[in-house]
C-alpha atoms as a PDB file:
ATOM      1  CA  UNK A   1      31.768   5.080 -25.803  1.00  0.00           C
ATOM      2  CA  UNK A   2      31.346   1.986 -23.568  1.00  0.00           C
ATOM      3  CA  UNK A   3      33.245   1.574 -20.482  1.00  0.00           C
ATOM      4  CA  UNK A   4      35.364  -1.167 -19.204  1.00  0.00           C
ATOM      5  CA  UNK A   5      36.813  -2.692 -16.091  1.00  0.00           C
ATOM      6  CA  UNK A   6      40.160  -4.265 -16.938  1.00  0.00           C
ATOM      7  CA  UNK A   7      39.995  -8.232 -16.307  1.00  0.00           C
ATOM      8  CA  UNK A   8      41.044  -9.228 -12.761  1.00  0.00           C
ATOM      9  CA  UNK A   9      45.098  -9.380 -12.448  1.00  0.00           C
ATOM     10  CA  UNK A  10      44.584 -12.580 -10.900  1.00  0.00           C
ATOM     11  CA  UNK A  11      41.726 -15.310 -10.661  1.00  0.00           C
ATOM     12  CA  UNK A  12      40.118 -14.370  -7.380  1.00  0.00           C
ATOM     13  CA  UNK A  13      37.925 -17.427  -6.875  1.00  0.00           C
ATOM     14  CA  UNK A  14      40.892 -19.963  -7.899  1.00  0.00           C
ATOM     15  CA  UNK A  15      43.152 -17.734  -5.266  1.00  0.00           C
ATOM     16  CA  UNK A  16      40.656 -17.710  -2.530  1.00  0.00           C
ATOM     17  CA  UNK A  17      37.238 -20.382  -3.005  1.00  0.00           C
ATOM     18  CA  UNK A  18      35.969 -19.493  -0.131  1.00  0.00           C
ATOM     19  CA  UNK A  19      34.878 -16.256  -1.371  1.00  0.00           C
ATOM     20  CA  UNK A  20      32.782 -18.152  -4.710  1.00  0.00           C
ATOM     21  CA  UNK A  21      29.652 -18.307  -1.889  1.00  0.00           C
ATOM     22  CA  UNK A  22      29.601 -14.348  -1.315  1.00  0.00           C
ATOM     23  CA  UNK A  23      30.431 -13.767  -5.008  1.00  0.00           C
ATOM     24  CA  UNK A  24      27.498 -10.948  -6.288  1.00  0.00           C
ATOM     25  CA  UNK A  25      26.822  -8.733  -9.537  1.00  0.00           C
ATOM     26  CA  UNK A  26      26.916  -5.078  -9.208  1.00  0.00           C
ATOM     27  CA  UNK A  27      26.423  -2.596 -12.103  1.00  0.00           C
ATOM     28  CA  UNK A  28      28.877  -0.246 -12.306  1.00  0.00           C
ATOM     29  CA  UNK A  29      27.108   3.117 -13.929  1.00  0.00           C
ATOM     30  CA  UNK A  30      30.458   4.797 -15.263  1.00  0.00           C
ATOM     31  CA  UNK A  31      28.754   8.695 -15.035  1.00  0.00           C
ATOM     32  CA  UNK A  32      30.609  10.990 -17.383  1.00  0.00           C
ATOM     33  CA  UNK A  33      30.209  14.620 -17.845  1.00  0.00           C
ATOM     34  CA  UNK A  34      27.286  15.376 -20.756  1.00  0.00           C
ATOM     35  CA  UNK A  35      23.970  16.663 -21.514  1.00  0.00           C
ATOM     36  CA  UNK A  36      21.877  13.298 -21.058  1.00  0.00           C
ATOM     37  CA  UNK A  37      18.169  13.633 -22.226  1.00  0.00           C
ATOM     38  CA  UNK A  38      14.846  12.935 -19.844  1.00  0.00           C
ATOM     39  CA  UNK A  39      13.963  10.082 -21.945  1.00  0.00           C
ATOM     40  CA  UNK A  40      17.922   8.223 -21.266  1.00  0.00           C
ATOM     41  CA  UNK A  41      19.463   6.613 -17.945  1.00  0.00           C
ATOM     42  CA  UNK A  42      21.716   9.431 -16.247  1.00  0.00           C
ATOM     43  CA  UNK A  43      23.273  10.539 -12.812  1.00  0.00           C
ATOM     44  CA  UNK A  44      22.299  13.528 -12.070  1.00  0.00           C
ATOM     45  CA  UNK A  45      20.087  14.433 -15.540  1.00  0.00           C
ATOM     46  CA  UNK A  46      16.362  15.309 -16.220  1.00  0.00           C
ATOM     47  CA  UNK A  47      13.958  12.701 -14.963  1.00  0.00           C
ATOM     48  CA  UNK A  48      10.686  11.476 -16.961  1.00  0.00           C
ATOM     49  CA  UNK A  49       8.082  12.305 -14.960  1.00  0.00           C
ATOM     50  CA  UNK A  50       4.846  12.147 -15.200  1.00  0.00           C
ATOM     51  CA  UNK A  51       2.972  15.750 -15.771  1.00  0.00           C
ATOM     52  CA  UNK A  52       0.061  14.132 -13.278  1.00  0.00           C
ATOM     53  CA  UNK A  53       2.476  13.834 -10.663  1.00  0.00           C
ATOM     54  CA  UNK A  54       3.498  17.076  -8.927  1.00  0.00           C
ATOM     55  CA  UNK A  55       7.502  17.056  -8.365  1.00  0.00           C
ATOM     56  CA  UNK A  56       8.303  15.836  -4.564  1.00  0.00           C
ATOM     57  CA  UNK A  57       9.341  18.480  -2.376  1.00  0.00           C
ATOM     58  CA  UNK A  58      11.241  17.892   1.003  1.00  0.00           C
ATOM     59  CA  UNK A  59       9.450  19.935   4.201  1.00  0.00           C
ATOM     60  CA  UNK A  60      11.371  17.967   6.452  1.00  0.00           C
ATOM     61  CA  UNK A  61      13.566  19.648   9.181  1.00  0.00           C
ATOM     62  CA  UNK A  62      17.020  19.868   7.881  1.00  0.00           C
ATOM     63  CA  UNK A  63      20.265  21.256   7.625  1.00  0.00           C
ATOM     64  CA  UNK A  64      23.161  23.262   5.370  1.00  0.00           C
ATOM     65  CA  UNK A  65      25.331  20.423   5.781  1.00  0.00           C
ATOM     66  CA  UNK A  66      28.570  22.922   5.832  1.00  0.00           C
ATOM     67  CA  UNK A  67      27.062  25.220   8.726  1.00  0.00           C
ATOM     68  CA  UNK A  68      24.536  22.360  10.462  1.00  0.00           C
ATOM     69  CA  UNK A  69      22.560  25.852  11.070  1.00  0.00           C
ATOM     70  CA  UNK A  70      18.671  24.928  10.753  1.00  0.00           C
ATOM     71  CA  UNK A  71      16.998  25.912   7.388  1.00  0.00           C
ATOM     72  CA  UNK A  72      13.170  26.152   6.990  1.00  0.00           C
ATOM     73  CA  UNK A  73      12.046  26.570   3.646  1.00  0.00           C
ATOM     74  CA  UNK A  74      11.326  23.480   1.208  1.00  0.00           C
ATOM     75  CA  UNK A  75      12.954  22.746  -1.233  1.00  0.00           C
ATOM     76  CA  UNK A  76      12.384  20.566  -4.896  1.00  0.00           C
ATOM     77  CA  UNK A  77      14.414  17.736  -4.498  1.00  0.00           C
ATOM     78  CA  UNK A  78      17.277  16.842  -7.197  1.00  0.00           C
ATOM     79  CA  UNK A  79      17.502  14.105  -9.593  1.00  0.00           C
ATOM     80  CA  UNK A  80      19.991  11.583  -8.603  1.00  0.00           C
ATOM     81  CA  UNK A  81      19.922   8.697 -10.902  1.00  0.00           C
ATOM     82  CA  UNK A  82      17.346   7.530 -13.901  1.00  0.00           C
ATOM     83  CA  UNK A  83      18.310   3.931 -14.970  1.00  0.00           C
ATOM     84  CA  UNK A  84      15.976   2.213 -17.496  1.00  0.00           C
ATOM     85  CA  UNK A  85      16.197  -1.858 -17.168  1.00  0.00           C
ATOM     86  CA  UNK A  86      18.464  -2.452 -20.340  1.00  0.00           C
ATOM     87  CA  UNK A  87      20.576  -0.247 -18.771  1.00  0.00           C
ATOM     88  CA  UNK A  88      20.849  -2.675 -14.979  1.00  0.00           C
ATOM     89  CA  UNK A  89      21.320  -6.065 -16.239  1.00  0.00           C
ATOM     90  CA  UNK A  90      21.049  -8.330 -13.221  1.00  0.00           C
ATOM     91  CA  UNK A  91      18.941  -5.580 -11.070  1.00  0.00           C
ATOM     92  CA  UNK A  92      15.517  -6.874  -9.843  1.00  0.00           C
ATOM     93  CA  UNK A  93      13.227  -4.745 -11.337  1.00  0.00           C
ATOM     94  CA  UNK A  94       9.390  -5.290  -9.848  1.00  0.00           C
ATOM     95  CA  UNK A  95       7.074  -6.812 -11.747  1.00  0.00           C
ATOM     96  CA  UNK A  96       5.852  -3.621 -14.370  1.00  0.00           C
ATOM     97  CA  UNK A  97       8.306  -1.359 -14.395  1.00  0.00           C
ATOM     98  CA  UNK A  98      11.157  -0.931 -16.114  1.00  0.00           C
ATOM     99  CA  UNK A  99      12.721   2.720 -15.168  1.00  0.00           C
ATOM    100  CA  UNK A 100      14.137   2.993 -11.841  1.00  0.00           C
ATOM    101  CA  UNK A 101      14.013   7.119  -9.994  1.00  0.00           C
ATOM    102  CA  UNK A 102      16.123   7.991  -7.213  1.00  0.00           C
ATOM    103  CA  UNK A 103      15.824  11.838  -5.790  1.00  0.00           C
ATOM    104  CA  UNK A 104      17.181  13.202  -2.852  1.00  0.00           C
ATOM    105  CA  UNK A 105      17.240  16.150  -0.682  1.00  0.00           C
ATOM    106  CA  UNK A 106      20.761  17.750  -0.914  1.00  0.00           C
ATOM    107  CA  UNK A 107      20.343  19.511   2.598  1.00  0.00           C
ATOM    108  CA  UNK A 108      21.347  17.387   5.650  1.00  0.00           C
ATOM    109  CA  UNK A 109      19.025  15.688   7.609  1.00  0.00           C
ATOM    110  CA  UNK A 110      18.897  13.780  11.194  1.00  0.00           C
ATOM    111  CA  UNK A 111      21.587  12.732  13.922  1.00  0.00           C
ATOM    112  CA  UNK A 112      24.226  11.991  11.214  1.00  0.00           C
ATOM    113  CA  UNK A 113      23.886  14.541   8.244  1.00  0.00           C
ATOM    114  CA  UNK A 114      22.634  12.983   5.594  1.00  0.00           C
ATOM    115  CA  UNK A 115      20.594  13.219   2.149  1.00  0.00           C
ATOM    116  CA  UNK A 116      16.831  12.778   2.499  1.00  0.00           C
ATOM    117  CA  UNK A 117      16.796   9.895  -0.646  1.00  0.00           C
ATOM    118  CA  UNK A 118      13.590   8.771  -2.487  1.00  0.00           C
ATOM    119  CA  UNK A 119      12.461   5.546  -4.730  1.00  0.00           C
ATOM    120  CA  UNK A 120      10.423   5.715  -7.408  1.00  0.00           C
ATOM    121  CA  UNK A 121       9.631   2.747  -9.716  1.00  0.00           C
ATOM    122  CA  UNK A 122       7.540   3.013 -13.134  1.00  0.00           C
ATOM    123  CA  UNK A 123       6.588   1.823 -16.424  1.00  0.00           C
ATOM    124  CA  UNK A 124       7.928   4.539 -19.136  1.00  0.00           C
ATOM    125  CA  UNK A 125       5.589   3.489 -21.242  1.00  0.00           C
ATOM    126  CA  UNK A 126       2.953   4.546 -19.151  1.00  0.00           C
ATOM    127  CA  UNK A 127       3.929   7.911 -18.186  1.00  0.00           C
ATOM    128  CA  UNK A 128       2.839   9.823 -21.025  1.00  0.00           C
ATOM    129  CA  UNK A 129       2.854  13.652 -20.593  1.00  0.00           C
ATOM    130  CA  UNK A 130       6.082  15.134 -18.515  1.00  0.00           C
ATOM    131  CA  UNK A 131       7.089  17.545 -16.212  1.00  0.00           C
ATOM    132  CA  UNK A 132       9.943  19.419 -16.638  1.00  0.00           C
ATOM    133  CA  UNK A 133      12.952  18.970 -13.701  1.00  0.00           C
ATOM    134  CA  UNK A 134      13.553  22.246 -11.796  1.00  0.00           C
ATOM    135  CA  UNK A 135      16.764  23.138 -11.896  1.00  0.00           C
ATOM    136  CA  UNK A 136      18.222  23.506  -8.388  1.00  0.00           C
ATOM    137  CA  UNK A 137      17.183  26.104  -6.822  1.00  0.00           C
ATOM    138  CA  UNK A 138      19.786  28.919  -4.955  1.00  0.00           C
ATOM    139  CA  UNK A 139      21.645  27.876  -1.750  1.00  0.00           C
ATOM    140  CA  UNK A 140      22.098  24.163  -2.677  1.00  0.00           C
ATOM    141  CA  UNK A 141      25.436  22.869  -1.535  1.00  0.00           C
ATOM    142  CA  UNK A 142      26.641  22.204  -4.602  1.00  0.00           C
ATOM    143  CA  UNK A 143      28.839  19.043  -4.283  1.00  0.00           C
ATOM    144  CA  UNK A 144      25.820  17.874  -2.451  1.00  0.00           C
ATOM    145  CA  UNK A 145      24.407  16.874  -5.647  1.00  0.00           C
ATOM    146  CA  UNK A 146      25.424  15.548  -8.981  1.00  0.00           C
ATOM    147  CA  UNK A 147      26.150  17.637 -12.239  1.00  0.00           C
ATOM    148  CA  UNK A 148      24.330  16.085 -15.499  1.00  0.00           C
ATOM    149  CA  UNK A 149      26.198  12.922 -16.573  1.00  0.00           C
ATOM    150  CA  UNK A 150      25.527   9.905 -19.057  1.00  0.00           C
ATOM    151  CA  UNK A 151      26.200   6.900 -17.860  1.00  0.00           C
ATOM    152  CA  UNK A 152      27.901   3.742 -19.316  1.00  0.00           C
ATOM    153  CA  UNK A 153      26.665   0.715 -17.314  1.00  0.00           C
ATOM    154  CA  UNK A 154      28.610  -2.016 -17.178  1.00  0.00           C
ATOM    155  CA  UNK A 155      27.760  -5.743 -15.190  1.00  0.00           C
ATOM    156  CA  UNK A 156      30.763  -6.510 -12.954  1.00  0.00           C
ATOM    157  CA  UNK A 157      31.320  -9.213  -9.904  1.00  0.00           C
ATOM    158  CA  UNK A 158      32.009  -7.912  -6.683  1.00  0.00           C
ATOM    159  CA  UNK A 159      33.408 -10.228  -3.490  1.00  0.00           C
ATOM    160  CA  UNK A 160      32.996  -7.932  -0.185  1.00  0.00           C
ATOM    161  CA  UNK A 161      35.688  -6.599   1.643  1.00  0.00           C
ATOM    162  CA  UNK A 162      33.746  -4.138   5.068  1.00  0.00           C
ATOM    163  CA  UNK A 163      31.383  -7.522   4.854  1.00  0.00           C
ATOM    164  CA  UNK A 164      33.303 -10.116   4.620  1.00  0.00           C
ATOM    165  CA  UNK A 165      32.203 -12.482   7.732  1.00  0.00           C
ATOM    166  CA  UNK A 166      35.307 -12.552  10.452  1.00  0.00           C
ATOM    167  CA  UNK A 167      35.733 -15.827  10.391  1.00  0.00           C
ATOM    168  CA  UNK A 168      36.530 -15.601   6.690  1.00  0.00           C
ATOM    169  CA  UNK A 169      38.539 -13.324   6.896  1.00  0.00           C
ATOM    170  CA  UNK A 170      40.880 -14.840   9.475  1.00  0.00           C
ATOM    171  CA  UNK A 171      40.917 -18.037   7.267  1.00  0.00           C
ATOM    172  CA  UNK A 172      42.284 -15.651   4.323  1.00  0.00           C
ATOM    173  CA  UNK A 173      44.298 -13.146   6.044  1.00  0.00           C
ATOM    174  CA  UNK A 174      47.554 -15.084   5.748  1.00  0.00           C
ATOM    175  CA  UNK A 175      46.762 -15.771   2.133  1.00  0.00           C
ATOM    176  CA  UNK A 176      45.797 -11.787   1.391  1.00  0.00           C
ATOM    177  CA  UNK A 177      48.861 -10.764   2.889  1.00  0.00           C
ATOM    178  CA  UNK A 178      51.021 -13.195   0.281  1.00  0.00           C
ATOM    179  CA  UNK A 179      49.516 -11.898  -2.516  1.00  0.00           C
ATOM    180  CA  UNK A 180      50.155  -8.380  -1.713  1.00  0.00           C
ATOM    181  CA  UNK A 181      53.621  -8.981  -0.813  1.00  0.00           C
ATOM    182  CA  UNK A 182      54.062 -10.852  -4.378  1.00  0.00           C
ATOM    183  CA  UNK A 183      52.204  -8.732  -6.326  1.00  0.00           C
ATOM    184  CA  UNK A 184      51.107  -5.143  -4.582  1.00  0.00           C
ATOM    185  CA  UNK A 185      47.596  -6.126  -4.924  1.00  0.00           C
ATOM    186  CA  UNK A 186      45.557  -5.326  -2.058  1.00  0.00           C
ATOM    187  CA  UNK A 187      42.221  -7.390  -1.654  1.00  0.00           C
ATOM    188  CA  UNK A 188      40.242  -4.706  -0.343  1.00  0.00           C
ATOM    189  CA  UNK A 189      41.407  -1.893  -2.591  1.00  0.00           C
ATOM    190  CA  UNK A 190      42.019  -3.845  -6.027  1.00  0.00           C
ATOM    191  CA  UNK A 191      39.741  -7.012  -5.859  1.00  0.00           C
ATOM    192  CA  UNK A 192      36.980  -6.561  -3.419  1.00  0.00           C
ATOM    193  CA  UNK A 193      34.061  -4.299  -3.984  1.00  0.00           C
ATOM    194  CA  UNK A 194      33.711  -1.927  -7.122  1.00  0.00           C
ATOM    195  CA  UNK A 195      34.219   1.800  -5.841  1.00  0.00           C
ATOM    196  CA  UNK A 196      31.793   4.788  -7.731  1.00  0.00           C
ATOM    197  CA  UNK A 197      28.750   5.106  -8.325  1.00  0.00           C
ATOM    198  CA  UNK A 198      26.796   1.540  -8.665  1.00  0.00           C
ATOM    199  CA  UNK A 199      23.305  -0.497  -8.477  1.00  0.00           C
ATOM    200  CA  UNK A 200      23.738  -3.780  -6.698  1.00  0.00           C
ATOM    201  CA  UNK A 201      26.313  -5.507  -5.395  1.00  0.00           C
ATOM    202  CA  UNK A 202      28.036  -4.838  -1.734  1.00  0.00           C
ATOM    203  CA  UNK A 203      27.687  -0.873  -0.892  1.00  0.00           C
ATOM    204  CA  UNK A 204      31.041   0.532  -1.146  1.00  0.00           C
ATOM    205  CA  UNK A 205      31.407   1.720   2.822  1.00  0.00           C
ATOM    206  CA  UNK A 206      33.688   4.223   4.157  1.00  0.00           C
ATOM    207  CA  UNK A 207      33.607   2.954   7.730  1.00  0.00           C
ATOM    208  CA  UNK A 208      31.421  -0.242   9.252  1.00  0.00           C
ATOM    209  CA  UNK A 209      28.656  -1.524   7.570  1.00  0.00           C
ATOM    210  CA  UNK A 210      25.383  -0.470   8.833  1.00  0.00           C
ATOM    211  CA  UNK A 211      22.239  -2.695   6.964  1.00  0.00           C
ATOM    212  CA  UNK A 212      18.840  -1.558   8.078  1.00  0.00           C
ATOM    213  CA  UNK A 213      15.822  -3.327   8.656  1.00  0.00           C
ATOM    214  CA  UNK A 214      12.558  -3.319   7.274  1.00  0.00           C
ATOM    215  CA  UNK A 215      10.502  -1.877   9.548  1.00  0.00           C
ATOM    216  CA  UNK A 216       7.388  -3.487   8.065  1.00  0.00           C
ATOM    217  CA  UNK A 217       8.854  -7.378   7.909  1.00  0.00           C
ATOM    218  CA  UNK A 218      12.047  -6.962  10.117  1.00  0.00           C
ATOM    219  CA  UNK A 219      14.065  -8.561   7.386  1.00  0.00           C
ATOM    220  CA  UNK A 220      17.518  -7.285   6.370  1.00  0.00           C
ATOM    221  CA  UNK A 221      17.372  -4.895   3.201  1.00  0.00           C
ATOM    222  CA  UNK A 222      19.197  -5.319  -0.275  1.00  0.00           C
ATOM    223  CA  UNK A 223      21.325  -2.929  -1.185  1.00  0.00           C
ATOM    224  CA  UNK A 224      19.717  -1.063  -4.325  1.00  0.00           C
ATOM    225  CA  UNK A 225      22.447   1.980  -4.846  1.00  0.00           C
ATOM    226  CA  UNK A 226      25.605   3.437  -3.754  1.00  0.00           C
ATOM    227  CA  UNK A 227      26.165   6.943  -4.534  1.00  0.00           C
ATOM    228  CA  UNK A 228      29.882   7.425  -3.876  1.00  0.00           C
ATOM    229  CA  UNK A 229      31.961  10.782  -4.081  1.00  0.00           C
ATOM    230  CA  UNK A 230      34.208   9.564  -6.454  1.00  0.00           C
ATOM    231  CA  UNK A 231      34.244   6.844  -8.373  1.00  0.00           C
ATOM    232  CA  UNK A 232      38.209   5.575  -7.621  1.00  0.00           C
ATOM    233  CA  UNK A 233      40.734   6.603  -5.294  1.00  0.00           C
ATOM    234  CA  UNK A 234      44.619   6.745  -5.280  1.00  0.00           C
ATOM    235  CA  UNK A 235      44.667   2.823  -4.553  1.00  0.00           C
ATOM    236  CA  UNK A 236      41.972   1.531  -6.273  1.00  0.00           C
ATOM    237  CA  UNK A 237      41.960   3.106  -9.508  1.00  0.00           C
ATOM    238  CA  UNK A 238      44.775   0.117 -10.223  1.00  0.00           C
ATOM    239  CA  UNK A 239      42.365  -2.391 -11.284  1.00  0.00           C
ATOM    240  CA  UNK A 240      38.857  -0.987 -11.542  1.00  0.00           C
ATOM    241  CA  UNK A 241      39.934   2.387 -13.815  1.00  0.00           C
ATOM    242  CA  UNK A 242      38.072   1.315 -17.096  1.00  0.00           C
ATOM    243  CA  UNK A 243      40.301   1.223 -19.807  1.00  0.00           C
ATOM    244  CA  UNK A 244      39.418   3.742 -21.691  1.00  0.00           C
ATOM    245  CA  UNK A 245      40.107   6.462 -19.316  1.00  0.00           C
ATOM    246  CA  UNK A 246      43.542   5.179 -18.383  1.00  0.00           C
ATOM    247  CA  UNK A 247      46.849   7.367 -19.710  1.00  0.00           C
ATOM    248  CA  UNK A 248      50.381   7.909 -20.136  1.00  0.00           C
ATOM    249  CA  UNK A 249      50.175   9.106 -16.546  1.00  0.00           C
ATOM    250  CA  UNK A 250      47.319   7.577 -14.845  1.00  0.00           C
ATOM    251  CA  UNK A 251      44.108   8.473 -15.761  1.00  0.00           C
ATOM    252  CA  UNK A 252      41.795  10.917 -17.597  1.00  0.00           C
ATOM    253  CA  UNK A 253      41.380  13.852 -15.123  1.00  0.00           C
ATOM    254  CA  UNK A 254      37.676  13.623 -16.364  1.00  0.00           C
ATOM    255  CA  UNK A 255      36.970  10.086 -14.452  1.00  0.00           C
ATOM    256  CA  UNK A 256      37.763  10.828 -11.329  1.00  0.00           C
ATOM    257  CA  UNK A 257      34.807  12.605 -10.190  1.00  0.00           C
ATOM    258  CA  UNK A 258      32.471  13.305 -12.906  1.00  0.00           C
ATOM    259  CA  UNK A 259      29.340  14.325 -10.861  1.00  0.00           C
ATOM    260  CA  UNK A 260      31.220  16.976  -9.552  1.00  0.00           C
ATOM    261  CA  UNK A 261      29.999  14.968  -5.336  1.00  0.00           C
ATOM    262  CA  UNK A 262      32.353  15.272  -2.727  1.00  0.00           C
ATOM    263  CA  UNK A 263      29.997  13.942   0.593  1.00  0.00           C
ATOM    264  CA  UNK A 264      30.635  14.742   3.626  1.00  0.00           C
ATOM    265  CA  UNK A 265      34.694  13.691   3.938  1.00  0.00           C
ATOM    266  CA  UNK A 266      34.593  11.977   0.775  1.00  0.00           C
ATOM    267  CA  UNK A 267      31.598   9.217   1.928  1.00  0.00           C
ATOM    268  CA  UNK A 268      28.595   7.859   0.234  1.00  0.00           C
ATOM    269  CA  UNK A 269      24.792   7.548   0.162  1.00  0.00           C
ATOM    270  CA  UNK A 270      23.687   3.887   0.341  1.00  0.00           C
ATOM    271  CA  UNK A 271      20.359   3.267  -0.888  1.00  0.00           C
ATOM    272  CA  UNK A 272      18.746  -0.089   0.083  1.00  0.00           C
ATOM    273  CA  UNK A 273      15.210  -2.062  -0.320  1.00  0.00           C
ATOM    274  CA  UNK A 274      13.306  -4.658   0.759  1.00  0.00           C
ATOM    275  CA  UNK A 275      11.558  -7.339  -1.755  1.00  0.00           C
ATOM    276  CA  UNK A 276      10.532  -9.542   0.561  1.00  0.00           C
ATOM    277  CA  UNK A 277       7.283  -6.343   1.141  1.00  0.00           C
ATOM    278  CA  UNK A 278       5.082  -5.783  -2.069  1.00  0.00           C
ATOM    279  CA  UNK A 279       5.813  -2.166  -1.510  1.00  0.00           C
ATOM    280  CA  UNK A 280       9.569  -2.902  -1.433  1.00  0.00           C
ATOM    281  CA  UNK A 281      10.089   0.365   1.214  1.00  0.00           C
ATOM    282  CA  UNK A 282      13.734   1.860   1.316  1.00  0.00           C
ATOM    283  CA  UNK A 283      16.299   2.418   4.129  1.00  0.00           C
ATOM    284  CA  UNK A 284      19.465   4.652   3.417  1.00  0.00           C
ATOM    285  CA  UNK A 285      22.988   5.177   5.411  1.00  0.00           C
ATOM    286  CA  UNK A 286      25.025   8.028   5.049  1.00  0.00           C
ATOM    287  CA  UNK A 287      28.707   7.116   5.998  1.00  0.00           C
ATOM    288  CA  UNK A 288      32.364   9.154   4.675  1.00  0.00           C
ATOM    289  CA  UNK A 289      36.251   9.166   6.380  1.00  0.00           C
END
């Protein structure tokens, strides 16, 4: 079954033009509950990886996120997301691959708690014999990391709502607060930013955005993923529900958090790049309420 977001209630860029220049394509991945293959795009399902490869373990110092008490022993990290390229239109894909890996490790790690995330970019065609993905091994916190899901990718435009520049914002803020009064549409809830899980687009922050630089070129990074705890909230599921999980009441109890994540107080895991270095090397902010 395809997912999808229910047109706009109102025409954004007509309403405010000065957002057209900030306008930006995000795919939204729509993880349900199921038993995805290593061979299909997933959150949270068997990766395709290469037999020659040994599976990447985390020895880094870190943390039960729950207790903050130290931990010492290593553990496999946990598949996170497997998107092939027909599955991300609009994602920048480097030149010979076309199936993007993200892994993490669930236990917390530095100053501010977070998951240990990893890249990996490849040609499927080229992997040839597999390894099989551990399952997760005992002691995990468990909302730490995502149950199997398929995934239902749909291409959506995002305007940003944490990064939206000041000065645009106090040109609009009179205009924002007339449309909710009219209509009960709030611009940061209901047209902004897509919530969930997502490549692309404007990371869906919890509190102030925080980009990080390359440490290689010094440049700003792209924002590759956001791994959110749920994928709407009380507000927001008003306009980006897709409509085929919408009810009678509300919404299919099965949409709301399919991955079974709940970061931190509700936060996220933003994953970002940098293409400007042939390498493209990641960055990643932790962030929740």
């Amino acid at each position: 079954m395809t997912r999808r977001t229910p047109a706009r209630p109102v025409n954004v860029e007509k309403l405010f033009p000065e957002l057209i220049p900030f306008r930006r394509q995000a795919v939204r991945l729509h993880p349900r509950a199921g038993s995805p293959s290593s061979h299909e795009s997933s959150v949270g399902g068997p990766l395709l990886w290469p037999a020659a490869e040994p599976w990447p373990v985390c020895a880094q110092e870190h943390y039960d996120p729950d207790t903050v008490s130290e931990l010492q022993a290593a553990v496999p990290m946990v598949p996170v997301v497997q998107v092939h390229k027909a599955d991300a239109p609009g994602i920048p894909f480097p030149d010979g691959s076309d199936l993007l890996q993200v892994l993490w490790c669930p236990y917390a790690h530095g100053e501010f708690c977070y998951p240990l995330p990893r890249v990996h970019w490849r040609d499927s065609r080229a992997i040839g014999d597999t390894l099989p993905t551990p399952a997760p091994v005992d002691g995990l916190p468990k909302d730490w990391y995502p149950d199997p899901c398929v995934i239902h990718p749909e291409q959506v435009t995002e305007y940003p709502s944490h990064d939206l520049p000041r000065d645009v914002y106090d040109a609009l803020r009179q205009r924002f607060d007339e449309l909710h009064a009219t209509t009960g549409l709030d611009y940061w809830y209901h047209l902004a930013e897509a919530p969930g899980i997502k490549l692309g687009g404007y990371p869906g922050w919890t509190q102030e955005p925080c980009w990080p630089e390359c440490a290689a070129c010094g440049g700003r990074m792209e924002h590759l993923l956001t791994v959110a705890s749920w994928e709407f909230d009380g507000e927001s599921w008003r306009t980006w529900l897709p409509v085929e999980d919408r009810t009678d009441s509300g919404w299919a109890e099965a949409a709301d958090n399919p991955a079974g994540l709940c970061l931190g107080d509700a936060g996220g895991v933003y994953v970002f790049e940098c293409r400007a270095c042939p390498d493209r090397p990641i960055g990643h902010w932790f962030d929740c309420s």
